[in-house]
PDB file of N, CA and C in Angstrom:
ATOM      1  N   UNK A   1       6.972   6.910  -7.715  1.00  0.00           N
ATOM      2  CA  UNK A   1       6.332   5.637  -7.989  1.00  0.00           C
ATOM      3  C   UNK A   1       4.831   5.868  -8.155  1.00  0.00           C
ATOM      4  N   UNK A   2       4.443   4.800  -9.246  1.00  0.00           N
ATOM      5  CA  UNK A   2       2.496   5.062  -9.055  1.00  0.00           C
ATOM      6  C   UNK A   2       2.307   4.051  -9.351  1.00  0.00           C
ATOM      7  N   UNK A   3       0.949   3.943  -8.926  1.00  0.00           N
ATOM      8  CA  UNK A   3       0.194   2.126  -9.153  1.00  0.00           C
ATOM      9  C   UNK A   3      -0.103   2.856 -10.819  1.00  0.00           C
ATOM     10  N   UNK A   4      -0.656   1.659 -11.630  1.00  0.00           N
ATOM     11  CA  UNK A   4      -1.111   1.859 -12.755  1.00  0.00           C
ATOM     12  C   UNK A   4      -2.377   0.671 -12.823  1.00  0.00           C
ATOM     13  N   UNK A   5      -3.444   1.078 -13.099  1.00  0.00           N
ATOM     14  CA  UNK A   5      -4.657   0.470 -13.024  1.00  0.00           C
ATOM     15  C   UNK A   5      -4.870   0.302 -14.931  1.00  0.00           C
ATOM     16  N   UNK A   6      -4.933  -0.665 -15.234  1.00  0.00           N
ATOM     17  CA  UNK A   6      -5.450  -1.093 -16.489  1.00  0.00           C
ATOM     18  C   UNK A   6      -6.826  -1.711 -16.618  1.00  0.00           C
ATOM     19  N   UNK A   7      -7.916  -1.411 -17.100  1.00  0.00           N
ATOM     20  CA  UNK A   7      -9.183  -2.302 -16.818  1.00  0.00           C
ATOM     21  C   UNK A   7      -9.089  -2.823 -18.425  1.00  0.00           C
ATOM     22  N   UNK A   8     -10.198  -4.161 -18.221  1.00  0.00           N
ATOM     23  CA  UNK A   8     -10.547  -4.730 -19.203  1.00  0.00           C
ATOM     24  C   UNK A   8     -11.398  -4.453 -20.165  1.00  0.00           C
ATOM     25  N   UNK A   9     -11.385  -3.104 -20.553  1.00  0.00           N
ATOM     26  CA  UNK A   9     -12.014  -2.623 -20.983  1.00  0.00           C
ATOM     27  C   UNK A   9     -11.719  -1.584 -22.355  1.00  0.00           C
ATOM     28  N   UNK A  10     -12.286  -0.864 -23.024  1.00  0.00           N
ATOM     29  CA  UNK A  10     -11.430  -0.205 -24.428  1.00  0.00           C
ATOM     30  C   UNK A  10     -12.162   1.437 -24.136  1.00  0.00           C
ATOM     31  N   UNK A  11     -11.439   2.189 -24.638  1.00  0.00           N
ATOM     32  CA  UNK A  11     -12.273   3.716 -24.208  1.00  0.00           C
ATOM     33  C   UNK A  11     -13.174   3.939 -25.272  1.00  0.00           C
ATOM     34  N   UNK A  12     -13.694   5.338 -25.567  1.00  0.00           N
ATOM     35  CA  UNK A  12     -14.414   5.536 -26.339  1.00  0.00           C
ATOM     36  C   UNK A  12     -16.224   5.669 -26.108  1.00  0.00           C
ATOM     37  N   UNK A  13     -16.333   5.912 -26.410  1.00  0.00           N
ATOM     38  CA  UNK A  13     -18.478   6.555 -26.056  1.00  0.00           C
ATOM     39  C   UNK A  13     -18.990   5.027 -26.678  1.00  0.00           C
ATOM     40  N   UNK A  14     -18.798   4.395 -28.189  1.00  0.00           N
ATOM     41  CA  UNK A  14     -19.199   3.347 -27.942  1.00  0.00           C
ATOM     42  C   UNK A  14     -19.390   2.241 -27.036  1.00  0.00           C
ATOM     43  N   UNK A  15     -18.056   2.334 -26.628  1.00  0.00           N
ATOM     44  CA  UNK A  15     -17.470   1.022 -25.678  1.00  0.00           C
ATOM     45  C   UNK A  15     -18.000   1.549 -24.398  1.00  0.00           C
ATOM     46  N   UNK A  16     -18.259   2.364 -24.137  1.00  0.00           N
ATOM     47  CA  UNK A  16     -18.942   2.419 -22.813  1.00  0.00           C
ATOM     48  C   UNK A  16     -20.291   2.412 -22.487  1.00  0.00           C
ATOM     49  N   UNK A  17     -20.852   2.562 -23.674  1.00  0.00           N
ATOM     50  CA  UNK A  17     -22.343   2.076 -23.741  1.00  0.00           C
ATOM     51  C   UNK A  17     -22.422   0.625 -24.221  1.00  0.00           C
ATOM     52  N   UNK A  18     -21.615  -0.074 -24.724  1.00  0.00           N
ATOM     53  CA  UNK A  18     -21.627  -1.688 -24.665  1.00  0.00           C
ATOM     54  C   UNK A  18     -21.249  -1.843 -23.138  1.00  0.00           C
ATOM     55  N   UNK A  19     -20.185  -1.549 -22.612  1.00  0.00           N
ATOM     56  CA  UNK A  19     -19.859  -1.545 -21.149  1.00  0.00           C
ATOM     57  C   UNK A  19     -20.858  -1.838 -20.313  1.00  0.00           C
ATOM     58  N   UNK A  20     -21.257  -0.453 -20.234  1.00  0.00           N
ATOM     59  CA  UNK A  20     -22.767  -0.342 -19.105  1.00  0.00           C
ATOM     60  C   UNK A  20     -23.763  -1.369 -19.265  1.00  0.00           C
ATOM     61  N   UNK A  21     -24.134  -1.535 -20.767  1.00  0.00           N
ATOM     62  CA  UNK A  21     -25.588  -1.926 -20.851  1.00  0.00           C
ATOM     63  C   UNK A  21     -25.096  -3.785 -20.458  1.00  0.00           C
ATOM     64  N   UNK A  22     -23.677  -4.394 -20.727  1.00  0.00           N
ATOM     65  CA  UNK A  22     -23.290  -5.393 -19.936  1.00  0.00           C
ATOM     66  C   UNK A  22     -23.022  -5.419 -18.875  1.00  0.00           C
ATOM     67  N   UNK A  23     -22.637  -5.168 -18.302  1.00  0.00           N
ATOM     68  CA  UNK A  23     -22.785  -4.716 -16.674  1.00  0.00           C
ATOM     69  C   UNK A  23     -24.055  -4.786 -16.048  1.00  0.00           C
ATOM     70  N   UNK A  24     -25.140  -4.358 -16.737  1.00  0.00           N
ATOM     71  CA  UNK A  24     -26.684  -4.103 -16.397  1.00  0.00           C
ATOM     72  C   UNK A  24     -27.142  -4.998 -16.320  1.00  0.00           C
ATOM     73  N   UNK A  25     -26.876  -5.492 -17.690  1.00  0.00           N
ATOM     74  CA  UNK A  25     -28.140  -7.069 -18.132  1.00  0.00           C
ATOM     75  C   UNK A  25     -27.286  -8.420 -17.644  1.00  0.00           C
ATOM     76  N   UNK A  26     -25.889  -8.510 -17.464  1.00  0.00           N
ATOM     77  CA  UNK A  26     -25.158  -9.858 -17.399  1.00  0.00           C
ATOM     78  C   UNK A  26     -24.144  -9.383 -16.033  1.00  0.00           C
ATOM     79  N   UNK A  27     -24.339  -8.889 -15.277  1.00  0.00           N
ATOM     80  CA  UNK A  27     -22.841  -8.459 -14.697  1.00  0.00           C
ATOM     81  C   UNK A  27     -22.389  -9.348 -13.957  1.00  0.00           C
ATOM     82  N   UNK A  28     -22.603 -10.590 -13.842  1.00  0.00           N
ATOM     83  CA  UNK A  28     -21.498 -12.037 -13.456  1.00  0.00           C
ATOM     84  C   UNK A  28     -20.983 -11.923 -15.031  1.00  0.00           C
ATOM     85  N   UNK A  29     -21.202 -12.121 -16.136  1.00  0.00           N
ATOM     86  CA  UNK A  29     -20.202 -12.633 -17.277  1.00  0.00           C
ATOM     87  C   UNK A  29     -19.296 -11.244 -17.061  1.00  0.00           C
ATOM     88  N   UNK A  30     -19.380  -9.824 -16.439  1.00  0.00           N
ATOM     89  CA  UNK A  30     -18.473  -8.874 -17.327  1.00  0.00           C
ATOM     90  C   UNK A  30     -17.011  -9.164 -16.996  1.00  0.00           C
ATOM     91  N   UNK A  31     -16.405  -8.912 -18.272  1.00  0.00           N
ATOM     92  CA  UNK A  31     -14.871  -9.648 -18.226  1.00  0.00           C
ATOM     93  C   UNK A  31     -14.156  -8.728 -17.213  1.00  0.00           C
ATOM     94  N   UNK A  32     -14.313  -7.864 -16.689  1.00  0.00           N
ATOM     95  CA  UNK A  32     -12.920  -6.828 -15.462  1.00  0.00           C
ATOM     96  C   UNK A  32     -13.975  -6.623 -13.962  1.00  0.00           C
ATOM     97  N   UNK A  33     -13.271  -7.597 -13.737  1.00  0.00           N
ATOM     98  CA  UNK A  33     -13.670  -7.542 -11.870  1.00  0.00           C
ATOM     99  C   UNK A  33     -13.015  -6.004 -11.197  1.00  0.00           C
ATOM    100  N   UNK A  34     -11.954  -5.470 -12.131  1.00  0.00           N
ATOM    101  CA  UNK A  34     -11.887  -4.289 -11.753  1.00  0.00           C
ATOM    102  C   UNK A  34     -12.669  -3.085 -11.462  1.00  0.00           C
ATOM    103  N   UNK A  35     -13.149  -3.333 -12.789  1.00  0.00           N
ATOM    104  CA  UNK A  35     -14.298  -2.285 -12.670  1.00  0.00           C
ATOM    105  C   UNK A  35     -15.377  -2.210 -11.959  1.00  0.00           C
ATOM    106  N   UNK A  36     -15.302  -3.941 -11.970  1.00  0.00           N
ATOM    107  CA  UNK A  36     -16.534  -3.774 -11.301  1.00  0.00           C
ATOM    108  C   UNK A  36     -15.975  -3.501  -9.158  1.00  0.00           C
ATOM    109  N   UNK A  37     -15.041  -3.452  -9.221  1.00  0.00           N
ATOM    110  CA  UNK A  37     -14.514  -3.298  -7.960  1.00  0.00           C
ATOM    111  C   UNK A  37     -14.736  -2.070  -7.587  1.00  0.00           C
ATOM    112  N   UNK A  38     -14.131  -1.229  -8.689  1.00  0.00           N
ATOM    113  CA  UNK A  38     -14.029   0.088  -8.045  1.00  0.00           C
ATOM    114  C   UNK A  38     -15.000   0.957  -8.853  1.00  0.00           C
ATOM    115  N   UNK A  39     -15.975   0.818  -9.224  1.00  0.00           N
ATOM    116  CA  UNK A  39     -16.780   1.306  -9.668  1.00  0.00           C
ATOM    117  C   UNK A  39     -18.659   0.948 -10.129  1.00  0.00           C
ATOM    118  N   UNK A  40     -19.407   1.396 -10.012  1.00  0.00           N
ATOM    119  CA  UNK A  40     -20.582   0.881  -9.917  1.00  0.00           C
ATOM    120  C   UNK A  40     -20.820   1.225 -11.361  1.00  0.00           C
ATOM    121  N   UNK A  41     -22.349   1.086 -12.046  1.00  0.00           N
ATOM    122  CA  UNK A  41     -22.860   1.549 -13.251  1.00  0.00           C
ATOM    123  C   UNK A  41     -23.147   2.762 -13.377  1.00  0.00           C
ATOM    124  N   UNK A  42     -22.864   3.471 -11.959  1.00  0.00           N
ATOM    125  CA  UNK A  42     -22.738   5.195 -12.203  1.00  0.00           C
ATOM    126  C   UNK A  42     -21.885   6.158 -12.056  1.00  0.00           C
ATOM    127  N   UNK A  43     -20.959   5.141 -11.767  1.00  0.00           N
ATOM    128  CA  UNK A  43     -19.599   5.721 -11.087  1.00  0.00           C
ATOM    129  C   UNK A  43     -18.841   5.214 -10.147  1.00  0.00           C
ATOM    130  N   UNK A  44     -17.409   6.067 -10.023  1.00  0.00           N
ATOM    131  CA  UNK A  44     -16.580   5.171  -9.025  1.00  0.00           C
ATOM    132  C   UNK A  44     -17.702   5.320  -7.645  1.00  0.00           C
ATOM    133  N   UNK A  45     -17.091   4.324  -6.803  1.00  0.00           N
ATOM    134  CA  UNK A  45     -17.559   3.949  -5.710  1.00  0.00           C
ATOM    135  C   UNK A  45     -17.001   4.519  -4.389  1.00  0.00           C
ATOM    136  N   UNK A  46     -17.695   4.766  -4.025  1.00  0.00           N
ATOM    137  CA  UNK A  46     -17.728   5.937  -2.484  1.00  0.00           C
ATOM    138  C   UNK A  46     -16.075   5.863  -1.972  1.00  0.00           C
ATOM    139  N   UNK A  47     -16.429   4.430  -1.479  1.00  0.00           N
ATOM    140  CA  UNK A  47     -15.335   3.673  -0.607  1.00  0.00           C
ATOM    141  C   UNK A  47     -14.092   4.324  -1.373  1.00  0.00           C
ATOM    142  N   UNK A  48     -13.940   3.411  -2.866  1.00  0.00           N
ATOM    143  CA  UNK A  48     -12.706   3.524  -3.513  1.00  0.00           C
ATOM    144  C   UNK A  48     -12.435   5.195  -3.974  1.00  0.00           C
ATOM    145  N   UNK A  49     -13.073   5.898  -4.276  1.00  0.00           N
ATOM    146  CA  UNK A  49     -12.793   7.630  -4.284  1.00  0.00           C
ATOM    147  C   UNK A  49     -12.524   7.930  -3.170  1.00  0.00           C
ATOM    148  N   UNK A  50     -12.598   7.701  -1.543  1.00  0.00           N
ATOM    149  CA  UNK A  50     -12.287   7.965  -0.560  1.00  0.00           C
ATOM    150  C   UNK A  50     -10.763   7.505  -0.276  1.00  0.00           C
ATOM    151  N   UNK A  51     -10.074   6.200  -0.877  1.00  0.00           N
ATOM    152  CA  UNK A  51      -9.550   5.355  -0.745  1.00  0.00           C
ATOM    153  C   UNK A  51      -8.534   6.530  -1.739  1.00  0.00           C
ATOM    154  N   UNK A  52      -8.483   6.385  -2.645  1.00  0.00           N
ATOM    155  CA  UNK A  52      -7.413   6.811  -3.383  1.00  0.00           C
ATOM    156  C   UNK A  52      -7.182   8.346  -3.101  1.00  0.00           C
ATOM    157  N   UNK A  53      -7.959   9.175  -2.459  1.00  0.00           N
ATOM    158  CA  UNK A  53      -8.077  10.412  -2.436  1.00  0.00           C
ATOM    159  C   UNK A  53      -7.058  10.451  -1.112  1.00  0.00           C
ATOM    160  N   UNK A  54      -7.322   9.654  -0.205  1.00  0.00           N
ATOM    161  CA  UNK A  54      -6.176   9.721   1.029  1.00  0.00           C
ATOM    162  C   UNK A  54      -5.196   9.068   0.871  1.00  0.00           C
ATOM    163  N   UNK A  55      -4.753   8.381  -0.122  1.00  0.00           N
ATOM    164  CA  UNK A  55      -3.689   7.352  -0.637  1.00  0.00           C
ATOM    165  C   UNK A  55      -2.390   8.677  -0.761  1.00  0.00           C
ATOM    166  N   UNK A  56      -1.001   8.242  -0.166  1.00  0.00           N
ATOM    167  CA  UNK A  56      -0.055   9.151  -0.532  1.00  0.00           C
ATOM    168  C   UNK A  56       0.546   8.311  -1.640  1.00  0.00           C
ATOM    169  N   UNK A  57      -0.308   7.363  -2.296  1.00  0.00           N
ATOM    170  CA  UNK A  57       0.134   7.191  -3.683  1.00  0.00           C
ATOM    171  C   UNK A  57      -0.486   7.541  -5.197  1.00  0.00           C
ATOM    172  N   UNK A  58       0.386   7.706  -6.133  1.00  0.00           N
ATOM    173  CA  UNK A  58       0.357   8.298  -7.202  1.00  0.00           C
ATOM    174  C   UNK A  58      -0.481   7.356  -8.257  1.00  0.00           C
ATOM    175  N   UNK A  59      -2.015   7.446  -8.539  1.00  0.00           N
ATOM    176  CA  UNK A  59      -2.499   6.053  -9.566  1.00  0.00           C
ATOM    177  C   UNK A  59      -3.189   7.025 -10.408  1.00  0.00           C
ATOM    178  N   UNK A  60      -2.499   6.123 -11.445  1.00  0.00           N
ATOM    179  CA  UNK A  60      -3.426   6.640 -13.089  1.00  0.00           C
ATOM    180  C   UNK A  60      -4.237   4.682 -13.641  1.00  0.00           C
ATOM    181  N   UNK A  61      -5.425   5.132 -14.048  1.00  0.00           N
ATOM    182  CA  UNK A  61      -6.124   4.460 -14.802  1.00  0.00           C
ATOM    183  C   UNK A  61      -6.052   4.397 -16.329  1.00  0.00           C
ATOM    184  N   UNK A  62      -6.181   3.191 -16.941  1.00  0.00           N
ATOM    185  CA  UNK A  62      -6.235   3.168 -18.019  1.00  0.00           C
ATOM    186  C   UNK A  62      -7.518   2.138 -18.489  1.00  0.00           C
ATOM    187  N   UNK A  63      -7.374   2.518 -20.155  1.00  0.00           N
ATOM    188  CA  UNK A  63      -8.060   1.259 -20.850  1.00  0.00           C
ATOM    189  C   UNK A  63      -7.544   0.748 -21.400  1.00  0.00           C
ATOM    190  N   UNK A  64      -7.678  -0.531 -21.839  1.00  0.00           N
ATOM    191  CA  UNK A  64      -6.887  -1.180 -22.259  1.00  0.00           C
ATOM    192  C   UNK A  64      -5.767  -0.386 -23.837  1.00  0.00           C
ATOM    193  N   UNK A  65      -6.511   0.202 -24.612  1.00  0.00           N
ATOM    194  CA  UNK A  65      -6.346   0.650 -25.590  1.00  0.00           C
ATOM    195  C   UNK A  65      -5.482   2.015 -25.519  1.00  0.00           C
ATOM    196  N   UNK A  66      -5.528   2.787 -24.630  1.00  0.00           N
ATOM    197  CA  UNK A  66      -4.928   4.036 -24.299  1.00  0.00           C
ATOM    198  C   UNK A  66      -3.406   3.514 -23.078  1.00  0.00           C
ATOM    199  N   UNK A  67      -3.571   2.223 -22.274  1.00  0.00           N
ATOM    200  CA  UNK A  67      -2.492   2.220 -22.076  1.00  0.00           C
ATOM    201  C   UNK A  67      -1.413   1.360 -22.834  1.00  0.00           C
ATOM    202  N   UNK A  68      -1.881   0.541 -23.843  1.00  0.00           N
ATOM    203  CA  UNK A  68      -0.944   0.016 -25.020  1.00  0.00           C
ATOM    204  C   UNK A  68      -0.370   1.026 -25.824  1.00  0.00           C
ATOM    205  N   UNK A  69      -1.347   1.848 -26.258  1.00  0.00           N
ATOM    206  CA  UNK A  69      -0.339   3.013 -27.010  1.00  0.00           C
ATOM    207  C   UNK A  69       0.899   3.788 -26.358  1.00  0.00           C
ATOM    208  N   UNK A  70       0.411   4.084 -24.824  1.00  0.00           N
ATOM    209  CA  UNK A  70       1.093   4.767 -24.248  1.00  0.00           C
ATOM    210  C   UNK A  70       2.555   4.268 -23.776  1.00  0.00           C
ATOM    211  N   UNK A  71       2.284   3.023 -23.027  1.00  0.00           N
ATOM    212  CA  UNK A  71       3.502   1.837 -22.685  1.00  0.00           C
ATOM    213  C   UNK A  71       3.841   0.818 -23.732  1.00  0.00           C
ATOM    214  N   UNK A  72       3.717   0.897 -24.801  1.00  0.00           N
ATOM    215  CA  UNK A  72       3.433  -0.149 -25.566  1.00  0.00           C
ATOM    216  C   UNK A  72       3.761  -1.497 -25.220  1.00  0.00           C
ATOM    217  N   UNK A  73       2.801  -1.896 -23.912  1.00  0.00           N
ATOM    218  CA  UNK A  73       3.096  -3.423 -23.575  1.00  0.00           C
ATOM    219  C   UNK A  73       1.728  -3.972 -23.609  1.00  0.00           C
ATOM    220  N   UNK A  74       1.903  -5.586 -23.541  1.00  0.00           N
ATOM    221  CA  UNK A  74       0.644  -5.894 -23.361  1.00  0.00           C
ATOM    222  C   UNK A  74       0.747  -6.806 -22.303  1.00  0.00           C
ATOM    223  N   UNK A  75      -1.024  -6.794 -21.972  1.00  0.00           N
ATOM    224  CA  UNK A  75      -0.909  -8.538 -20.636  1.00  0.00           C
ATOM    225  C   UNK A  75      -2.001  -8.343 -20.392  1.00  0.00           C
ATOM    226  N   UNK A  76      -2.527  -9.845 -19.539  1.00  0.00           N
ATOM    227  CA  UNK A  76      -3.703 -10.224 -19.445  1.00  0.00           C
ATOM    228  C   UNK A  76      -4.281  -9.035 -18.441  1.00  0.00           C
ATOM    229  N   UNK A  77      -5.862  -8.837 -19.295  1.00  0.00           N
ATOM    230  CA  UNK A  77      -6.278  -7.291 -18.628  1.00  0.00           C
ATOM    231  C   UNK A  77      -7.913  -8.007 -18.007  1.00  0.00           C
ATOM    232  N   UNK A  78      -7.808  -7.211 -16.661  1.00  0.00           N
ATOM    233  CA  UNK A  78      -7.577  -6.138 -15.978  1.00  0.00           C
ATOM    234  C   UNK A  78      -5.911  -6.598 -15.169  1.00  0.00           C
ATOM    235  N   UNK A  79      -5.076  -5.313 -15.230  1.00  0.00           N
ATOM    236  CA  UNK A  79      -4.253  -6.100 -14.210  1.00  0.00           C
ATOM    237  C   UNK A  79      -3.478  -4.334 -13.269  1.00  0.00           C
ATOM    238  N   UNK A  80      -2.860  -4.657 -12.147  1.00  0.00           N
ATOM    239  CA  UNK A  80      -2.512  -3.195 -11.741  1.00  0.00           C
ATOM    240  C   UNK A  80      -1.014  -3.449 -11.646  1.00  0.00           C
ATOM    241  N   UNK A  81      -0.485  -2.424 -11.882  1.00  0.00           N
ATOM    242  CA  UNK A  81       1.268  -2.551 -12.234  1.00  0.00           C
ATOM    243  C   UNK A  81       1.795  -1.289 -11.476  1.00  0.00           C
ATOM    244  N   UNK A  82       2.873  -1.209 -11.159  1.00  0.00           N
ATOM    245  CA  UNK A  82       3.867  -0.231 -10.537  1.00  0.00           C
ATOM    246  C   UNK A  82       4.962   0.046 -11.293  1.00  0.00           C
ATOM    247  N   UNK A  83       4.803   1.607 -11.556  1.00  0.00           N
ATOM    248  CA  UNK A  83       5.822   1.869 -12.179  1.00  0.00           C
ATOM    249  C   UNK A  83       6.742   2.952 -11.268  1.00  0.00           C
ATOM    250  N   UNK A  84       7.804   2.711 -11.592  1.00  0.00           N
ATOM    251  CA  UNK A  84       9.445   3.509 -10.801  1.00  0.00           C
ATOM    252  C   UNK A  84      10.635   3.275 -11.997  1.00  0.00           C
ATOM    253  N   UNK A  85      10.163   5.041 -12.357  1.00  0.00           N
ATOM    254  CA  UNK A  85      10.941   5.478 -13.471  1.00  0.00           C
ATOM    255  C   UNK A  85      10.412   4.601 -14.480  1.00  0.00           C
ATOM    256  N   UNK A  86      11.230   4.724 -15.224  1.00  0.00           N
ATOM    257  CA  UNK A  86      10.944   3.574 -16.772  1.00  0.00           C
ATOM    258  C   UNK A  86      10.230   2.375 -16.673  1.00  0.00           C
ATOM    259  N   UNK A  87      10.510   1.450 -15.352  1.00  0.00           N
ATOM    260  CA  UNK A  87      10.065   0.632 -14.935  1.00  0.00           C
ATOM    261  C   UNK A  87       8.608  -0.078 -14.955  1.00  0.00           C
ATOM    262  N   UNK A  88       8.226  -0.929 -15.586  1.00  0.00           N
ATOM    263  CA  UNK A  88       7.051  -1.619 -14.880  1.00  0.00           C
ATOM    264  C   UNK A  88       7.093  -2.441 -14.537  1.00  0.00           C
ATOM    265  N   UNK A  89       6.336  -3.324 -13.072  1.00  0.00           N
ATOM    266  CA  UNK A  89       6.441  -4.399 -13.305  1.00  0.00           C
ATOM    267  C   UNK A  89       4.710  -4.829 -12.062  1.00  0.00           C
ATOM    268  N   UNK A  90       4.639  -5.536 -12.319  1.00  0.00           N
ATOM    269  CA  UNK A  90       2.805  -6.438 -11.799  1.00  0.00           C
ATOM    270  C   UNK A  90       2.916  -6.454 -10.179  1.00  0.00           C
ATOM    271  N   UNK A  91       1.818  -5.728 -10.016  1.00  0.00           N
ATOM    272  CA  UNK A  91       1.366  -5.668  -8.474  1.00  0.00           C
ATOM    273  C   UNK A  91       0.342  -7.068  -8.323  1.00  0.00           C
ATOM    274  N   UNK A  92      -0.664  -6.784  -9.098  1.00  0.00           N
ATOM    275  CA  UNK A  92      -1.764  -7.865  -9.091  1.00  0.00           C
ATOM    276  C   UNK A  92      -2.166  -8.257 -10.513  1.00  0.00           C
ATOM    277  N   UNK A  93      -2.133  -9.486 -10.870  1.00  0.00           N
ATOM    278  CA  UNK A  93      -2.555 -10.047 -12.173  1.00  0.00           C
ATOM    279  C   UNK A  93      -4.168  -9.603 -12.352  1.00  0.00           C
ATOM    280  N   UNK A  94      -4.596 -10.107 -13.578  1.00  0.00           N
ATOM    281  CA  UNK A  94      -5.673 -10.402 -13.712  1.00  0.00           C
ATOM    282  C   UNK A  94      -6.307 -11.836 -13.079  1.00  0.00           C
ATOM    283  N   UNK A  95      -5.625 -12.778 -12.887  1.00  0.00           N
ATOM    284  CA  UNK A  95      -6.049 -14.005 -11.760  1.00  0.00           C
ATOM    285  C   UNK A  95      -6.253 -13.331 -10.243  1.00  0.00           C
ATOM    286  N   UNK A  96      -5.067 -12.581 -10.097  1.00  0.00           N
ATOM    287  CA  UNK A  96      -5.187 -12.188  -8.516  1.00  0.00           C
ATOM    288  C   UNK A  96      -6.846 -11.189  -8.442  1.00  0.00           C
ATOM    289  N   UNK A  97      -6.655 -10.136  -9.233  1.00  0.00           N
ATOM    290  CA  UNK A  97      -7.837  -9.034  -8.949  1.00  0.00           C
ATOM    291  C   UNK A  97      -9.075  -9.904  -9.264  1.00  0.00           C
ATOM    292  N   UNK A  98      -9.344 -10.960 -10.034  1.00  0.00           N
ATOM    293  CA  UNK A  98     -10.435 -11.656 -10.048  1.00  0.00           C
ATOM    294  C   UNK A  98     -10.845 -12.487  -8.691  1.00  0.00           C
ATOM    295  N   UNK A  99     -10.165 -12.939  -7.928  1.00  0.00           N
ATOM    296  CA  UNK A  99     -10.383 -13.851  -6.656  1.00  0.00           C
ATOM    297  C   UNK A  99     -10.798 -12.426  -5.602  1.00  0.00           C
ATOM    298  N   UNK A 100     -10.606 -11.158  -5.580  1.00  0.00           N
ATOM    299  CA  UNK A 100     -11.453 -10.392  -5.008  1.00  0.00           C
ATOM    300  C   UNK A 100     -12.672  -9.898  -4.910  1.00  0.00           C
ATOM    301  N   UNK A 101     -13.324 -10.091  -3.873  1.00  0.00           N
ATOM    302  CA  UNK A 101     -14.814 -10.341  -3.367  1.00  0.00           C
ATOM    303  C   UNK A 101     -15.564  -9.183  -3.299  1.00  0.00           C
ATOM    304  N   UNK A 102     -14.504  -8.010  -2.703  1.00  0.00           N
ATOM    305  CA  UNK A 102     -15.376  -6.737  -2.908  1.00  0.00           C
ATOM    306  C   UNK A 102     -13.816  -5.468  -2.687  1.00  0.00           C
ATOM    307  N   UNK A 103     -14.724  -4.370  -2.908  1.00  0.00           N
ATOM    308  CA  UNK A 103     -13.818  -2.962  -2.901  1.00  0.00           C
ATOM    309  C   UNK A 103     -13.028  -2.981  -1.401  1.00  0.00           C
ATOM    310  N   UNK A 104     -13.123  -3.230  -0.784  1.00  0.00           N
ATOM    311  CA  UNK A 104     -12.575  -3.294   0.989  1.00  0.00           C
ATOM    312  C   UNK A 104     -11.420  -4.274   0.637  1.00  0.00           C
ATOM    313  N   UNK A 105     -11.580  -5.360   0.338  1.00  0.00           N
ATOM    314  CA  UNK A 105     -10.964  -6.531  -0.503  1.00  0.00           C
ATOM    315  C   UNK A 105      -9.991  -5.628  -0.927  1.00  0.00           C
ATOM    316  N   UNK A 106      -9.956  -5.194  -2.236  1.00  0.00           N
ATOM    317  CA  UNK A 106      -8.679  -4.384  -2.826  1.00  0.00           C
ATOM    318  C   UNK A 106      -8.285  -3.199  -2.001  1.00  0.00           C
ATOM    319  N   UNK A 107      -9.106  -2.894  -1.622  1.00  0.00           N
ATOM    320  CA  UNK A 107      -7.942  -1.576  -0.646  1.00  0.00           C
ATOM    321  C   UNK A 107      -6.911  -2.141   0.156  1.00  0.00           C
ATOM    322  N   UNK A 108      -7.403  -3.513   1.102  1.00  0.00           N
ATOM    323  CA  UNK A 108      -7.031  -3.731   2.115  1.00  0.00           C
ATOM    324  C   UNK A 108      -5.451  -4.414   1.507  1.00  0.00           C
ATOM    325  N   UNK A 109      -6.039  -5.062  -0.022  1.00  0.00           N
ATOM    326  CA  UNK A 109      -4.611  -5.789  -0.449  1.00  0.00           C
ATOM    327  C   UNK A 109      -3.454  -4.781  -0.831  1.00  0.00           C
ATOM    328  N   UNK A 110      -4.030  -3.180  -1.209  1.00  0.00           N
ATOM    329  CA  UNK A 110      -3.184  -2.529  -1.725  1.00  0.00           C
ATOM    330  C   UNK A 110      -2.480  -1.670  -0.270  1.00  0.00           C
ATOM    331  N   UNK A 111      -3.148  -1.484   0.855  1.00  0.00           N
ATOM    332  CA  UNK A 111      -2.729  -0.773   1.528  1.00  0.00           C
ATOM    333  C   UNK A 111      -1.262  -1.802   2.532  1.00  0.00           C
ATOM    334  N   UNK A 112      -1.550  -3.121   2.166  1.00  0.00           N
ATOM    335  CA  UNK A 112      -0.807  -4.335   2.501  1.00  0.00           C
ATOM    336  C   UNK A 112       0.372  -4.465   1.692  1.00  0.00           C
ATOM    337  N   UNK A 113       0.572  -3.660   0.624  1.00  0.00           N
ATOM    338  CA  UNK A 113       1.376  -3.775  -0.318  1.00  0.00           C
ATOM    339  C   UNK A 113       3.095  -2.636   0.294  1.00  0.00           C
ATOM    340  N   UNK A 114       3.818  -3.376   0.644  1.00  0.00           N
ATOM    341  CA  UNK A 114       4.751  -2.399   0.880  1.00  0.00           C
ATOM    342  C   UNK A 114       6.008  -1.966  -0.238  1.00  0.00           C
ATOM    343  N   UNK A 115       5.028  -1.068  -0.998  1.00  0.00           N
ATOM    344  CA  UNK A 115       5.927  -0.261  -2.007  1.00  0.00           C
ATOM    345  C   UNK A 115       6.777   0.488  -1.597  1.00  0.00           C
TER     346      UNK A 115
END
């Protein structure tokens, strides 16, 4: 089994310099509370690299764009999903991960999660 992290976001060197420089100048409008959860404007965040590094679970990240090709599904993004075998199906929406306040916040909901 692995969590699957999708952010609201698209890959690519462009898109991450539109990314950042929104994040910088507006970061209440940026559309993925994900990112901004687990990651700052320089990188992931202490907490959450500590967090997943002792996790005996299996998580891959995506962008929006690299995990449509890959799963070819879609849904409202940012959202985190569990997959077992072929399987996907929604841990936390994009409504749910938005009502979280900070990185402690999502650990605490994921470590609450009995997969």
């Amino acid at each position: 089994m692995e969590l699957l992290f999708v952010y609201n976001a698209k890959s690519g060197f462009k898109d991450s310099i539109f990314n950042f420089a929104h994040k910088t100048i507006n970061s209440s409008s940026y559309p993925c509370n994900l990112c901004s959860l687990t990651h700052s404007n320089f990188g992931q965040k202490k907490s959450w690299i500590n967090f997943v590094n002792k996790s005996i679970l299996k998580f891959t990240f995506h962008h929006i764009d690299d995990f449509e090709k890959t799963h070819q599904k879609k849904h409202l993004y940012p959202v985190i999903l569990k997959k077992e075998e072929n399987k996907i199906s929604l841990v936390f929406s994009s409504q749910e991960i938005n009502k979280f306040k900070s990185t402690q916040e999502l650990i605490s909901a994921l470590e609450k999660l009995s997969l």
